[in-house]
N, C-alpha and C. Protein backbone atom coordinates (compact mmCIF):
# COMPACT_ATOMS: atom_id res chain seq x y z
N UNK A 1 0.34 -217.93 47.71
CA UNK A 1 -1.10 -217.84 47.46
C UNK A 1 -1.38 -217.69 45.97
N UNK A 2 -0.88 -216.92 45.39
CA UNK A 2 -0.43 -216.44 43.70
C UNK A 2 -0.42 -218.18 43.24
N UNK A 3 0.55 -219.02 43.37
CA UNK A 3 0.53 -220.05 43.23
C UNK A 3 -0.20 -220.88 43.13
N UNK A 4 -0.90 -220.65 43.94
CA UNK A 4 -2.47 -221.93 44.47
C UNK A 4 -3.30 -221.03 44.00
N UNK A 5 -3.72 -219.98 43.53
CA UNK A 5 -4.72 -220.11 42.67
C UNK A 5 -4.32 -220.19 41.11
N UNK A 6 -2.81 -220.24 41.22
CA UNK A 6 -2.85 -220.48 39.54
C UNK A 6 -2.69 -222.25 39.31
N UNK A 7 -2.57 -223.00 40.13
CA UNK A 7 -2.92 -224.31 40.41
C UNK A 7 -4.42 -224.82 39.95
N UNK A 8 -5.29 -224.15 40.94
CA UNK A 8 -6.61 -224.14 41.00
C UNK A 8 -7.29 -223.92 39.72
N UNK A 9 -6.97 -222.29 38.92
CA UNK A 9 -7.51 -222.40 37.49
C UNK A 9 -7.18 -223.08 36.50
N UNK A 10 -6.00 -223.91 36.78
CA UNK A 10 -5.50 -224.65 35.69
C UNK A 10 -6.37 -226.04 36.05
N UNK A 11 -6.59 -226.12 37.39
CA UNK A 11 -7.17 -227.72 37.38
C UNK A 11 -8.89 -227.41 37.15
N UNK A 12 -9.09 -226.40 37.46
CA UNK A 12 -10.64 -226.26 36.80
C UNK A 12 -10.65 -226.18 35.34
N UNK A 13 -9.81 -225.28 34.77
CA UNK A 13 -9.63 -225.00 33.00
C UNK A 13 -9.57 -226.90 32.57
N UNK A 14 -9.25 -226.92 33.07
CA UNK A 14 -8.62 -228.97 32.43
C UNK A 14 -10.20 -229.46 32.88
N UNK A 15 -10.56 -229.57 33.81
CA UNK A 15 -11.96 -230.67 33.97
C UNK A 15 -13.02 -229.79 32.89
N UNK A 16 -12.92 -228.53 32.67
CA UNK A 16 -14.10 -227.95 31.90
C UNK A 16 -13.76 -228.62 30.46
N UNK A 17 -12.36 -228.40 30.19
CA UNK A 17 -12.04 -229.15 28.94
C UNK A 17 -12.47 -230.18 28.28
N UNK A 18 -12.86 -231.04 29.68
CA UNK A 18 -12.92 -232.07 28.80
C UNK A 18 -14.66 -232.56 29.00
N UNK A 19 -15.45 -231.30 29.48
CA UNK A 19 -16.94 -231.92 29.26
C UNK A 19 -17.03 -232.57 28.06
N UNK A 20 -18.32 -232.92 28.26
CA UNK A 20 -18.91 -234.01 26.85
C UNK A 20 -19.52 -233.18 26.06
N UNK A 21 -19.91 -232.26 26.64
CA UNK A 21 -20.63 -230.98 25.65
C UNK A 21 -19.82 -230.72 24.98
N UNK A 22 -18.41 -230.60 24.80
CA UNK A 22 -17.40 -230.01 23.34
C UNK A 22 -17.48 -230.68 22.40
N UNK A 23 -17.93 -230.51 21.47
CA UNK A 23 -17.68 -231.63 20.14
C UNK A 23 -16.52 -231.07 19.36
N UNK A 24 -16.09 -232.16 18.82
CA UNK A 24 -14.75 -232.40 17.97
C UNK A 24 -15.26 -231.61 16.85
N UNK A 25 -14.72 -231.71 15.59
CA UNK A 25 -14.75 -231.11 14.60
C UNK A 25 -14.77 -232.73 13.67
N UNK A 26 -15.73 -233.13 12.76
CA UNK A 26 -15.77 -233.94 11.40
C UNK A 26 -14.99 -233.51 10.61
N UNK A 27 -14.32 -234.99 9.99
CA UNK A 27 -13.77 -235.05 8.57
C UNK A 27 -14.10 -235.70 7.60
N UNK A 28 -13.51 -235.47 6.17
CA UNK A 28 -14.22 -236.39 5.19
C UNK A 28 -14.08 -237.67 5.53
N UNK A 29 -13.67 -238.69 6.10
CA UNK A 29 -13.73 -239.84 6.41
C UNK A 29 -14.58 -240.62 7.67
N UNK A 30 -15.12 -239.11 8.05
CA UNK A 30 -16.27 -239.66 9.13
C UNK A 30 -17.43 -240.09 9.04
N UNK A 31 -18.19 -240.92 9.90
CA UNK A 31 -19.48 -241.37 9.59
C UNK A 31 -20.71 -240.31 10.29
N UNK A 32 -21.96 -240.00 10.11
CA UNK A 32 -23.12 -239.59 10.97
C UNK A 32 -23.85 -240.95 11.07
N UNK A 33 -24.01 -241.05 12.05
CA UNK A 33 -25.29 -241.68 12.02
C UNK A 33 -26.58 -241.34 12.99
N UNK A 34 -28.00 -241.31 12.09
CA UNK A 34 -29.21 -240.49 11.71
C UNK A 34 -29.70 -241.56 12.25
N UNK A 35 -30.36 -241.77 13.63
CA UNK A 35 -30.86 -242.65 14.18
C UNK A 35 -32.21 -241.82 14.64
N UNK A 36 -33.57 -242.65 14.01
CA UNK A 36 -34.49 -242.10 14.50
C UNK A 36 -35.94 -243.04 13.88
N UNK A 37 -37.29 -242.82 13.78
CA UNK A 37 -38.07 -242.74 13.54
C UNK A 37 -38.61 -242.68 12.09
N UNK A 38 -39.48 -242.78 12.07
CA UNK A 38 -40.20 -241.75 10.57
C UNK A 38 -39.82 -240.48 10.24
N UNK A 39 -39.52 -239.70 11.02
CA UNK A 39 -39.02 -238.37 11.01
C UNK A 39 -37.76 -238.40 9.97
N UNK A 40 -37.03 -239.64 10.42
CA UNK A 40 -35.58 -239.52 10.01
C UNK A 40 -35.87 -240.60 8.81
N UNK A 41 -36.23 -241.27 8.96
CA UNK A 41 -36.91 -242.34 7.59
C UNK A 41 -37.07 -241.52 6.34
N UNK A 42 -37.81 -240.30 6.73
CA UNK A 42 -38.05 -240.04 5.70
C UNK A 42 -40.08 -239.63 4.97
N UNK A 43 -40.76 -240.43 6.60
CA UNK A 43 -42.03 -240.43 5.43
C UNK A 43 -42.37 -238.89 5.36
N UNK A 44 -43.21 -239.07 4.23
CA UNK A 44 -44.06 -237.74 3.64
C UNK A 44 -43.17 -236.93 2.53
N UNK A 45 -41.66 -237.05 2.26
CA UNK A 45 -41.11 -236.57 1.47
C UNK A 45 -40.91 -237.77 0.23
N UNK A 46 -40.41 -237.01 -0.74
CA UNK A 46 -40.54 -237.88 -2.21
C UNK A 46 -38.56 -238.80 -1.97
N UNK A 47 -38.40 -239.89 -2.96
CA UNK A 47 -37.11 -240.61 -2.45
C UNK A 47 -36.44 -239.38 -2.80
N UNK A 48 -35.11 -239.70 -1.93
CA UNK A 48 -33.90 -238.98 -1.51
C UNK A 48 -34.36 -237.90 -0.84
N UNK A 49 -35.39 -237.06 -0.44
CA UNK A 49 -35.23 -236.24 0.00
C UNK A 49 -35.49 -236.25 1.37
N UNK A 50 -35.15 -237.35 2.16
CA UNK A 50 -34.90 -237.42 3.62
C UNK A 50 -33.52 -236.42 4.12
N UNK A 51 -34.14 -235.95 5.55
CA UNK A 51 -33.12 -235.12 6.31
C UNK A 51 -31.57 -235.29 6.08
N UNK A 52 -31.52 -237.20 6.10
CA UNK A 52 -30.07 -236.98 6.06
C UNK A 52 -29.49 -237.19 5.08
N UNK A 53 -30.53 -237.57 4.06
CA UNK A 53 -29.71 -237.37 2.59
C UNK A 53 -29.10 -235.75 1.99
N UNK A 54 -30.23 -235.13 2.92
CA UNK A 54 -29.82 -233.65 2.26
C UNK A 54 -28.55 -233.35 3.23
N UNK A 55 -28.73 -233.18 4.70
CA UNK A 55 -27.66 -233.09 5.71
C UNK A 55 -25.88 -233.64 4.65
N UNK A 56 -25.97 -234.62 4.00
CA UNK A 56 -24.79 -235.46 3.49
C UNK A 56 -24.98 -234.28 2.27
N UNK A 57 -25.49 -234.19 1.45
CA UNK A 57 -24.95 -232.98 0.64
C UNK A 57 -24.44 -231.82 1.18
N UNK A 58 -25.24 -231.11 2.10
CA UNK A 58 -24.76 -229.97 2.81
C UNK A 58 -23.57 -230.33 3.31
N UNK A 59 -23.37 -231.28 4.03
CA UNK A 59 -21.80 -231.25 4.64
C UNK A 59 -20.47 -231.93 4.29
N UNK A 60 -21.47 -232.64 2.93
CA UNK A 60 -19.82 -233.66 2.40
C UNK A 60 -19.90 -234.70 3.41
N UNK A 61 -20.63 -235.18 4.14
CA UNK A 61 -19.89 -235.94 5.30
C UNK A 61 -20.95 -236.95 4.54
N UNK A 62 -20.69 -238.50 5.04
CA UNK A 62 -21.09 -239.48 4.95
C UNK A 62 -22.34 -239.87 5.87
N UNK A 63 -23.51 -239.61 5.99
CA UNK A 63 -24.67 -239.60 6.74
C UNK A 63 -25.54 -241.07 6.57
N UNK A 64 -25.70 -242.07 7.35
CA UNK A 64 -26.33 -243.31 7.52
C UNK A 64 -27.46 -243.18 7.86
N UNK A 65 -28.71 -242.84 6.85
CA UNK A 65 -30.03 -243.02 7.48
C UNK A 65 -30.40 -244.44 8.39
N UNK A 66 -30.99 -244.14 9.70
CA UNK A 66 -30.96 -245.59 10.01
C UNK A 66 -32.65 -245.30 10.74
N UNK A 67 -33.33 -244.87 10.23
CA UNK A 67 -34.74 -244.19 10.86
C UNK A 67 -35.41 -245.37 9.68
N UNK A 68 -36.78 -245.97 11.01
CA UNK A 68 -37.45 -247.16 10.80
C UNK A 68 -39.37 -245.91 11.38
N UNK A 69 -39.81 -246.23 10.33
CA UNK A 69 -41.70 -245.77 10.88
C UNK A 69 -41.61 -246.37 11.71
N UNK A 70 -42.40 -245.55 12.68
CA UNK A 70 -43.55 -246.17 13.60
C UNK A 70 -42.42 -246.75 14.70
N UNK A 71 -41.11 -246.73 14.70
CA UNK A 71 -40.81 -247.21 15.83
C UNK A 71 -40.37 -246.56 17.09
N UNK A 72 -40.99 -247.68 18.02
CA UNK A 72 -41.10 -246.26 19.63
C UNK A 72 -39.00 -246.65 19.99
N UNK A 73 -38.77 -246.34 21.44
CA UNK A 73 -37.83 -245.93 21.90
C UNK A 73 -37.05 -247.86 22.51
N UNK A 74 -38.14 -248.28 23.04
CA UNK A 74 -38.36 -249.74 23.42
C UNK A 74 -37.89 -250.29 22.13
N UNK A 75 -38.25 -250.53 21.15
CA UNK A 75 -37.38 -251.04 19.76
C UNK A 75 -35.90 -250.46 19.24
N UNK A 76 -36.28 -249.29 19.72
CA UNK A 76 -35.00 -248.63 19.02
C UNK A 76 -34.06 -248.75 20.10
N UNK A 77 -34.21 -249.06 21.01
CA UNK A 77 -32.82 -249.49 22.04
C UNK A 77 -32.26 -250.72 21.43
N UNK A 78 -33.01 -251.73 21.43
CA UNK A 78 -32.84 -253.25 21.40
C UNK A 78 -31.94 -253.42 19.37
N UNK A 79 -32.00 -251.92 18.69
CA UNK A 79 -31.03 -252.54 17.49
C UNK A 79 -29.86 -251.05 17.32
N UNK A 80 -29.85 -250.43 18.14
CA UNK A 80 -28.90 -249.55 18.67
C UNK A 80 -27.41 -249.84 18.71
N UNK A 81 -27.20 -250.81 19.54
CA UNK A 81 -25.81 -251.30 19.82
C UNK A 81 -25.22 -251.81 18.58
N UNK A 82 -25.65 -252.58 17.47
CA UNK A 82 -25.78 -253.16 16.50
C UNK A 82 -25.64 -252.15 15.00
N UNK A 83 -26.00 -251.05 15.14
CA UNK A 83 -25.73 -250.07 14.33
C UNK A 83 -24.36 -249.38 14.71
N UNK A 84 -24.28 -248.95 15.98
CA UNK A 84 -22.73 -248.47 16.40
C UNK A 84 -21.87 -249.38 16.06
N UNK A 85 -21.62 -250.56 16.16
CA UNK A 85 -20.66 -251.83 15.92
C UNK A 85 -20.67 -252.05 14.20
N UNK A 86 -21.93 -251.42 13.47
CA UNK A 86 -21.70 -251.68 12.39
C UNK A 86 -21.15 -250.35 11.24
N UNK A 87 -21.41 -249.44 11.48
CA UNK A 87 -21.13 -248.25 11.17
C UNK A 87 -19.75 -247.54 12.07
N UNK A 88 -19.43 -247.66 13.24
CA UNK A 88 -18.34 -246.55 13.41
C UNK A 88 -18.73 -245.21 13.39
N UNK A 89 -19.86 -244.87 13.98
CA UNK A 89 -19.83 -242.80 13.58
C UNK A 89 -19.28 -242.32 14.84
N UNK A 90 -18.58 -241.29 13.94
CA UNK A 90 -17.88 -240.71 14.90
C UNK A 90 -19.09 -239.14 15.43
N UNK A 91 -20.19 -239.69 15.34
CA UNK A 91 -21.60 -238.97 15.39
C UNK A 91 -22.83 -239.47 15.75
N UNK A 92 -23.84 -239.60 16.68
CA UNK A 92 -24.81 -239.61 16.71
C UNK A 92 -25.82 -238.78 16.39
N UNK A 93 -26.97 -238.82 15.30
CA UNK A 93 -28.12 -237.78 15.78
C UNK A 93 -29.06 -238.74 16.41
N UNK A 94 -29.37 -237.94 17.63
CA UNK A 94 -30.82 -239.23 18.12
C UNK A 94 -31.94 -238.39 18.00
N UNK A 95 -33.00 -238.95 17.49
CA UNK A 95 -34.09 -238.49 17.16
C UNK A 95 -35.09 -239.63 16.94
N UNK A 96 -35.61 -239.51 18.49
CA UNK A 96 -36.82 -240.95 18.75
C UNK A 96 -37.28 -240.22 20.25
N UNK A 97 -38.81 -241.13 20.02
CA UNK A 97 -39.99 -240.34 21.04
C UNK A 97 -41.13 -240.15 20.54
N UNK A 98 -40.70 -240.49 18.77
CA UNK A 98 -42.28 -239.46 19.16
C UNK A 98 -43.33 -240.18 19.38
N UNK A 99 -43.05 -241.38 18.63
CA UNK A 99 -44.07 -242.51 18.72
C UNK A 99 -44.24 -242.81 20.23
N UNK A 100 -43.61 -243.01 20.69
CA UNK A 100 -43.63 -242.81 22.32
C UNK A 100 -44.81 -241.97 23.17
N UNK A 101 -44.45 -240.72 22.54
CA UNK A 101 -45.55 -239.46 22.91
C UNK A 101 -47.03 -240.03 21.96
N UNK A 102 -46.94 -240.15 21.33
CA UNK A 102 -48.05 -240.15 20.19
C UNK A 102 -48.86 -241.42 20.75
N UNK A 103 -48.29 -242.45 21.33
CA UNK A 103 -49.27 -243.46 22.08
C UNK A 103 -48.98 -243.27 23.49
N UNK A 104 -48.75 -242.59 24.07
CA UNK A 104 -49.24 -241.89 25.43
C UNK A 104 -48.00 -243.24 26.14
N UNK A 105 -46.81 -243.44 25.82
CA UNK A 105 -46.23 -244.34 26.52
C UNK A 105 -45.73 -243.49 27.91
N UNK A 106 -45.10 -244.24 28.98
CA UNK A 106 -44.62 -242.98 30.18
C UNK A 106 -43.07 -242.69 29.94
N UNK A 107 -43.33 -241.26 30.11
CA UNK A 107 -42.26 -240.73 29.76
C UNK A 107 -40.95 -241.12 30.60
N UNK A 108 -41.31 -241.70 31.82
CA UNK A 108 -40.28 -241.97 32.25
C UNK A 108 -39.40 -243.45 31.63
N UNK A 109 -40.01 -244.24 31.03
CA UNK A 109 -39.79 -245.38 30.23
C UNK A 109 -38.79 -244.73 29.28
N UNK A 110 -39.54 -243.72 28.05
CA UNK A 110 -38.52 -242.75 27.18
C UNK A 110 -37.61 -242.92 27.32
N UNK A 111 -37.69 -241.52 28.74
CA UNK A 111 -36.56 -241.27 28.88
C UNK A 111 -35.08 -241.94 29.10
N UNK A 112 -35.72 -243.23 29.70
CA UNK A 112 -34.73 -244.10 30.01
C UNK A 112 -34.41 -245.17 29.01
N UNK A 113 -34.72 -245.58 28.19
CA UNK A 113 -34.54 -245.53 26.88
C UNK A 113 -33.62 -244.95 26.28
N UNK A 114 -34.00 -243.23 25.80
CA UNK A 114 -33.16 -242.88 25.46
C UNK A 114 -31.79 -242.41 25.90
N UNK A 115 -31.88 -243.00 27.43
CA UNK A 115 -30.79 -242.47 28.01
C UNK A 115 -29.78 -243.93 27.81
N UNK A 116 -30.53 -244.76 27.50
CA UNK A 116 -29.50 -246.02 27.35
C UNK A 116 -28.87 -246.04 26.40
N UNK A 117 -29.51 -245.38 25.74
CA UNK A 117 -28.79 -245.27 23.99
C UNK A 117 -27.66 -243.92 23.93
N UNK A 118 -28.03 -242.98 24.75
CA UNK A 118 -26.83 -242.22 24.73
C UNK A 118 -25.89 -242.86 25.62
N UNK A 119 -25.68 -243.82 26.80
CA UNK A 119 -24.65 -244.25 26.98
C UNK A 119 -23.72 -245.00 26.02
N UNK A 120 -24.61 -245.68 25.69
CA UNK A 120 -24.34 -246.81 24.21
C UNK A 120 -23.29 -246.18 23.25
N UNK A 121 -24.03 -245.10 23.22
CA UNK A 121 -23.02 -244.06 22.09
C UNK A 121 -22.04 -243.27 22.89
N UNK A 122 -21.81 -243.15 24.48
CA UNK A 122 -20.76 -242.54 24.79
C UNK A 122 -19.50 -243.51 24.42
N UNK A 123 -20.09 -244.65 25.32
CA UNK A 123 -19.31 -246.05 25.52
C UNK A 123 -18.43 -246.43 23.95
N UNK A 124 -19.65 -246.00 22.94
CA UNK A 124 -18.76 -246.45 22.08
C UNK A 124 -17.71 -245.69 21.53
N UNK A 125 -17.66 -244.37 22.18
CA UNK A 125 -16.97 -243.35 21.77
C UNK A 125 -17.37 -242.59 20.36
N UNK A 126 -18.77 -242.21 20.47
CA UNK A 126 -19.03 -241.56 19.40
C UNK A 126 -19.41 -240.26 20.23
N UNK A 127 -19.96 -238.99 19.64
CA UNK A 127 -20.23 -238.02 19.96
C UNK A 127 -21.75 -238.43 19.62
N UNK A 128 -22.74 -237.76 20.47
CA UNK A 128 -24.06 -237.65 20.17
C UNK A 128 -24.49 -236.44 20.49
N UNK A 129 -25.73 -235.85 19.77
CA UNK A 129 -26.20 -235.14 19.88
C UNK A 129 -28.01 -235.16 19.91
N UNK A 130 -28.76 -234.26 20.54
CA UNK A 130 -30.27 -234.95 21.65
C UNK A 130 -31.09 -233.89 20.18
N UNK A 131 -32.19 -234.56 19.51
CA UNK A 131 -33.02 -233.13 18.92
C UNK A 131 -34.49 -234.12 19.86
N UNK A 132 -35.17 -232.62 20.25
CA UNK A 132 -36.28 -232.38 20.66
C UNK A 132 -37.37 -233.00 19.84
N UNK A 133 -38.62 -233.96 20.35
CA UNK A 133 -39.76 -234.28 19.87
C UNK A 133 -41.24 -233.18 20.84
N UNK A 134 -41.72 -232.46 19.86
CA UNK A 134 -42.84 -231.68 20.68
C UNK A 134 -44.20 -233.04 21.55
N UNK A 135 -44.29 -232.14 22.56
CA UNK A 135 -45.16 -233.15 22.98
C UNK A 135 -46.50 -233.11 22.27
N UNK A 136 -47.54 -234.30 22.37
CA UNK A 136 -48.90 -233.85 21.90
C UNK A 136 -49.91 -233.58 22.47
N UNK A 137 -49.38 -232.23 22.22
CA UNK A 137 -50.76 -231.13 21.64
C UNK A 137 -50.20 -229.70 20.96
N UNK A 138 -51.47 -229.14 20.44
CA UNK A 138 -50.88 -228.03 19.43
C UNK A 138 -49.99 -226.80 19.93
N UNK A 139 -49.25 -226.82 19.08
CA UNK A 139 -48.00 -225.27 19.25
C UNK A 139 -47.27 -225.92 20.08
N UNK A 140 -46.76 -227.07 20.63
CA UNK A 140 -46.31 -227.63 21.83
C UNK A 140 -44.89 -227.55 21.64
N UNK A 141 -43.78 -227.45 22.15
CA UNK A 141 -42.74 -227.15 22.41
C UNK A 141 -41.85 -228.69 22.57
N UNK A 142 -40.53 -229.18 22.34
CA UNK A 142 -40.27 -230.39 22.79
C UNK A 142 -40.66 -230.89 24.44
N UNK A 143 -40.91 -232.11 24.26
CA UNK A 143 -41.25 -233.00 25.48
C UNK A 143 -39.88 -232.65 26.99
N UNK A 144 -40.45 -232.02 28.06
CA UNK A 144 -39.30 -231.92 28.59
C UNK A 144 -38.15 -232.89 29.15
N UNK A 145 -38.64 -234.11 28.89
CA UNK A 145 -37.33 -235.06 29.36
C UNK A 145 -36.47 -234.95 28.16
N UNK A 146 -36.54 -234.44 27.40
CA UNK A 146 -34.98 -233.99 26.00
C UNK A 146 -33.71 -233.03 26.76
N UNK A 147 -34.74 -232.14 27.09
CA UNK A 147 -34.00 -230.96 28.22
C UNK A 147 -33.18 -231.94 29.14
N UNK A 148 -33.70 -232.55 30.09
CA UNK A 148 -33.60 -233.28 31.33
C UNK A 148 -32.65 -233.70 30.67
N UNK A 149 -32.65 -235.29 30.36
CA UNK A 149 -31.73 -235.90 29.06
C UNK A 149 -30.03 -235.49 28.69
N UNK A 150 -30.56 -234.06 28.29
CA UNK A 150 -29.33 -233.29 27.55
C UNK A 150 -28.42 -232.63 29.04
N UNK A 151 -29.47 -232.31 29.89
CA UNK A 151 -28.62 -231.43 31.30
C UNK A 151 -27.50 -232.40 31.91
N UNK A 152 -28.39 -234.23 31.91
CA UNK A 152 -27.92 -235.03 32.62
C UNK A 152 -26.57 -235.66 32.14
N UNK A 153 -26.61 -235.57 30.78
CA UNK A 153 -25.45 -236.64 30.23
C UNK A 153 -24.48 -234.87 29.35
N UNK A 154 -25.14 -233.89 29.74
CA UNK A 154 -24.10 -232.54 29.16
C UNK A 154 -23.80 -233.05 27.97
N UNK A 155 -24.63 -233.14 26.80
CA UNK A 155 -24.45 -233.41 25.47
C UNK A 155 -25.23 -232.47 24.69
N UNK A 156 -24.78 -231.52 23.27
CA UNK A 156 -25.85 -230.63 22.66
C UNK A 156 -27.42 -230.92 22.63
N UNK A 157 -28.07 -229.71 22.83
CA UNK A 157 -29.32 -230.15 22.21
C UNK A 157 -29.88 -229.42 21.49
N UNK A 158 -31.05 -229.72 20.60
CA UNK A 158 -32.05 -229.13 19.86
C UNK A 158 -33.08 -228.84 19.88
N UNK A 159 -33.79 -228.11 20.70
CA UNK A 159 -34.66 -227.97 21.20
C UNK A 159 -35.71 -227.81 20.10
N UNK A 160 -35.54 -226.57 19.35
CA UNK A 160 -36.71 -226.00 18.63
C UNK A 160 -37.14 -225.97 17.16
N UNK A 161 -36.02 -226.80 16.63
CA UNK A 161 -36.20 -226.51 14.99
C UNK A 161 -37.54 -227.80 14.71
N UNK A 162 -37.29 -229.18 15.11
CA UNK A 162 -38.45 -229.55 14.55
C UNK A 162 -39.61 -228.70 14.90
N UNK A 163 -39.64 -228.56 16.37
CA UNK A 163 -41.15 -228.03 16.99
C UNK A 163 -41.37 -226.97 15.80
N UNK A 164 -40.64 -225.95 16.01
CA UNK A 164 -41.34 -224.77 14.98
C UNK A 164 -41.21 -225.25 13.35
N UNK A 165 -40.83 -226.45 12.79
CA UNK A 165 -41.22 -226.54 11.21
C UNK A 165 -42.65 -227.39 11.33
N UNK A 166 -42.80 -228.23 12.67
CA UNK A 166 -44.04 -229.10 12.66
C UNK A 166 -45.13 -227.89 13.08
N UNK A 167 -44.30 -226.54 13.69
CA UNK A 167 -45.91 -225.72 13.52
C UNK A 167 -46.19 -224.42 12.43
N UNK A 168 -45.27 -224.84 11.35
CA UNK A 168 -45.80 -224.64 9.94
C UNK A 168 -46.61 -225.15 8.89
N UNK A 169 -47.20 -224.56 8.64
CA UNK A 169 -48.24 -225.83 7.77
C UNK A 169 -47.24 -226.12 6.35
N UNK A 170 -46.61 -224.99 5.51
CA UNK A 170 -46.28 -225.30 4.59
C UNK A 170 -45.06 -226.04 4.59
N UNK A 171 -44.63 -226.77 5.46
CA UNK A 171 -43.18 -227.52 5.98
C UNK A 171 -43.73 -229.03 5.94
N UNK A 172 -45.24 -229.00 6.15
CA UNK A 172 -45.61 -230.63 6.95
C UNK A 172 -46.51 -231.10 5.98
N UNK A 173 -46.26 -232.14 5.27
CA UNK A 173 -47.32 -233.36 4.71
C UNK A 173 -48.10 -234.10 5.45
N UNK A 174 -48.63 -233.80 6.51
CA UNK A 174 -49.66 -233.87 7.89
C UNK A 174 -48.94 -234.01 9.03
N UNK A 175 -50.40 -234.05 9.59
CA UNK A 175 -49.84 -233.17 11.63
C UNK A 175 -48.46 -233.71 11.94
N UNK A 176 -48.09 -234.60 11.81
CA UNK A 176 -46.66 -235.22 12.23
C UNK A 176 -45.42 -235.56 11.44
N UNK A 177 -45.88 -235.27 9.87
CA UNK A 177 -44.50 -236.00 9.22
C UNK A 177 -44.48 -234.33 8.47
N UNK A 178 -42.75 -233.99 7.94
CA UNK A 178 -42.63 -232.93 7.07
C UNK A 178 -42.51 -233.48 5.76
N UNK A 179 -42.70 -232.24 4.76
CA UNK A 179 -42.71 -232.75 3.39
C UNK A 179 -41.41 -232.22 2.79
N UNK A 180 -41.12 -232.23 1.70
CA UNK A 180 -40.22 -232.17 1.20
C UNK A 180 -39.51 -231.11 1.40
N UNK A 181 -40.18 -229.80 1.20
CA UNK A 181 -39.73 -228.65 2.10
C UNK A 181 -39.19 -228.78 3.51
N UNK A 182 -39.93 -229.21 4.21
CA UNK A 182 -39.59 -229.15 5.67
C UNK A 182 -38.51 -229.96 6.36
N UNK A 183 -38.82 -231.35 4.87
CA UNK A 183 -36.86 -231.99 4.98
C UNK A 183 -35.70 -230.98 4.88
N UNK A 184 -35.87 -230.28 4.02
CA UNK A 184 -34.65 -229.66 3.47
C UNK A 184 -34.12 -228.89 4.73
N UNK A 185 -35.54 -228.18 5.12
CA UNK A 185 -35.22 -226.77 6.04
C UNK A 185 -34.51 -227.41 7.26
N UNK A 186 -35.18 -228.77 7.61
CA UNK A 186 -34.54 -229.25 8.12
C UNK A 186 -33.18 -229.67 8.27
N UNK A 187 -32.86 -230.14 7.84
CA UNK A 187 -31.05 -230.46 7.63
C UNK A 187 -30.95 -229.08 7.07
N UNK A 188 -30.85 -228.12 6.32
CA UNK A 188 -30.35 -226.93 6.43
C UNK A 188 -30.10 -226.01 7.80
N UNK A 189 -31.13 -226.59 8.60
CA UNK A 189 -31.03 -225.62 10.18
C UNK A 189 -29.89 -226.76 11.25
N UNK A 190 -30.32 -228.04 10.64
CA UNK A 190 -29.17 -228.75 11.55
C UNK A 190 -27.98 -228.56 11.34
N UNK A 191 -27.54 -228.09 9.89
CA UNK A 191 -26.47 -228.31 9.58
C UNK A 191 -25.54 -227.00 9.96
N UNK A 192 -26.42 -225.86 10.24
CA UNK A 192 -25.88 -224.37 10.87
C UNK A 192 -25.81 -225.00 12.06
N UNK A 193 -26.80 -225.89 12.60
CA UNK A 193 -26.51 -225.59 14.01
C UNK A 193 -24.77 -226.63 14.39
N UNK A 194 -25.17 -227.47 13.27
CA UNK A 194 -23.22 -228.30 13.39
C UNK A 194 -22.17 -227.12 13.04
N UNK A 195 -22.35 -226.43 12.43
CA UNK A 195 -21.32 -225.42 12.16
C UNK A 195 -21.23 -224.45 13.03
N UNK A 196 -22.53 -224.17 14.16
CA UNK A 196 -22.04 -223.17 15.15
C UNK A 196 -21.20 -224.05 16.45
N UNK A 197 -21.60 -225.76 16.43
CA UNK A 197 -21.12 -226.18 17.86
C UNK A 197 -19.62 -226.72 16.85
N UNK A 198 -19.10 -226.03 15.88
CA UNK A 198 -18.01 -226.18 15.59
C UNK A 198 -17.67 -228.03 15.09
N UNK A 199 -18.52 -228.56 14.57
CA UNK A 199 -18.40 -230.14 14.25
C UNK A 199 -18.44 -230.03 12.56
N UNK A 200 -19.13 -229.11 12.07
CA UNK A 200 -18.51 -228.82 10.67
C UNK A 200 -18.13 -227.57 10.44
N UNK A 201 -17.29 -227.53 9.30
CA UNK A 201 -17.01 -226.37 8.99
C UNK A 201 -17.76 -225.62 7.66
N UNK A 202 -17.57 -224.95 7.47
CA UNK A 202 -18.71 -224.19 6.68
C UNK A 202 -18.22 -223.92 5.38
């Protein structure tokens, strides 16, 4: 009996091992790639001071802005595959929706969307990681299919750092884009949060 349950915890210890939720640890020869929106574009801050230009100072790592304005989830699927094949990251950030939310598209469309794109990025063997878009209206919290999203495919998520810098005023160059400040704080809070899920080191 001793036996069979030390059987048993070893074959549970091994399947927990290998969820998708563990992320690896980055090296200097790795890629990010910063897949998103305006958010990740960059508008409202002055040049260079987009999220992932600062994120690439903070971590030494090589960070690929690949964030286009104004584009919803429906576009950003269709040049997705095409960025993984061209870059190699051994990283996803996804960060798209909002435009989505912001013209009242259905969330179930989104979601599925963005769920194509995290296969995209399992398939290709990158690691991804989900950040939260608040829904619209004020003080609003991320949209809950991010949650959903993140439960379904067991990949990190981010729930709260944009929401609470978009409900600062001195973070945001209007209702929806951050300013130069709110870049920084930004990739400064992402970049703790890579160093607590152990993908950088500090």
């Amino acid at each position: 009996m001793r036996v069979l349950k030390h059987i048993i915890f070893i074959a549970i210890f091994s399947l927990s091992s290998c969820s998708s939720n563990e992320t690896q640890p980055l090296f200097g020869g790795d890629t990010i790639l910063a897949f998103g929106d305006s958010l990740t574009a960059g508008v409202g801050a002055g040049k260079g001071r987009d999220y992932p230009t600062i994120l690439a100072e903070l971590s030494g790592l090589k960070v690929v802005n690949a964030g286009i304005s104004g584009e919803t989830t429906t576009q950003g699927v269709i040049r997705f595959q095409s960025l993984l094949d061209q870059h190699n990251p051994s990283l996803v950030i996804l960060l798209e929706g909002g435009n989505d939310i912001l013209r009242s598209h259905p969330a179930t469309r989104t979601k599925q969307n963005l769920a194509r794109m995290i296969t995209m990025a399992q398939n290709h063997g990158s690691q991804i990681v989900l950040i939260g878009v608040p829904q619209k209206k004020l003080f609003s919290d991320s949209a809950p299919f991010y949650q959903e999203l993140a439960d379904e495919f067991n990949i990190p998520f981010n729930e709260d750092t944009l929401a609470g810098l978009l409900r600062t005023p001195k973070y945001k160059s209007d209702p929806i884009h951050l300013n130069d400040a709110g870049y920084h704080e930004f990739a400064r809070q992402i970049h703790r949060w890579f160093i607590d899920l152990e993908l950088v080191v500090q």
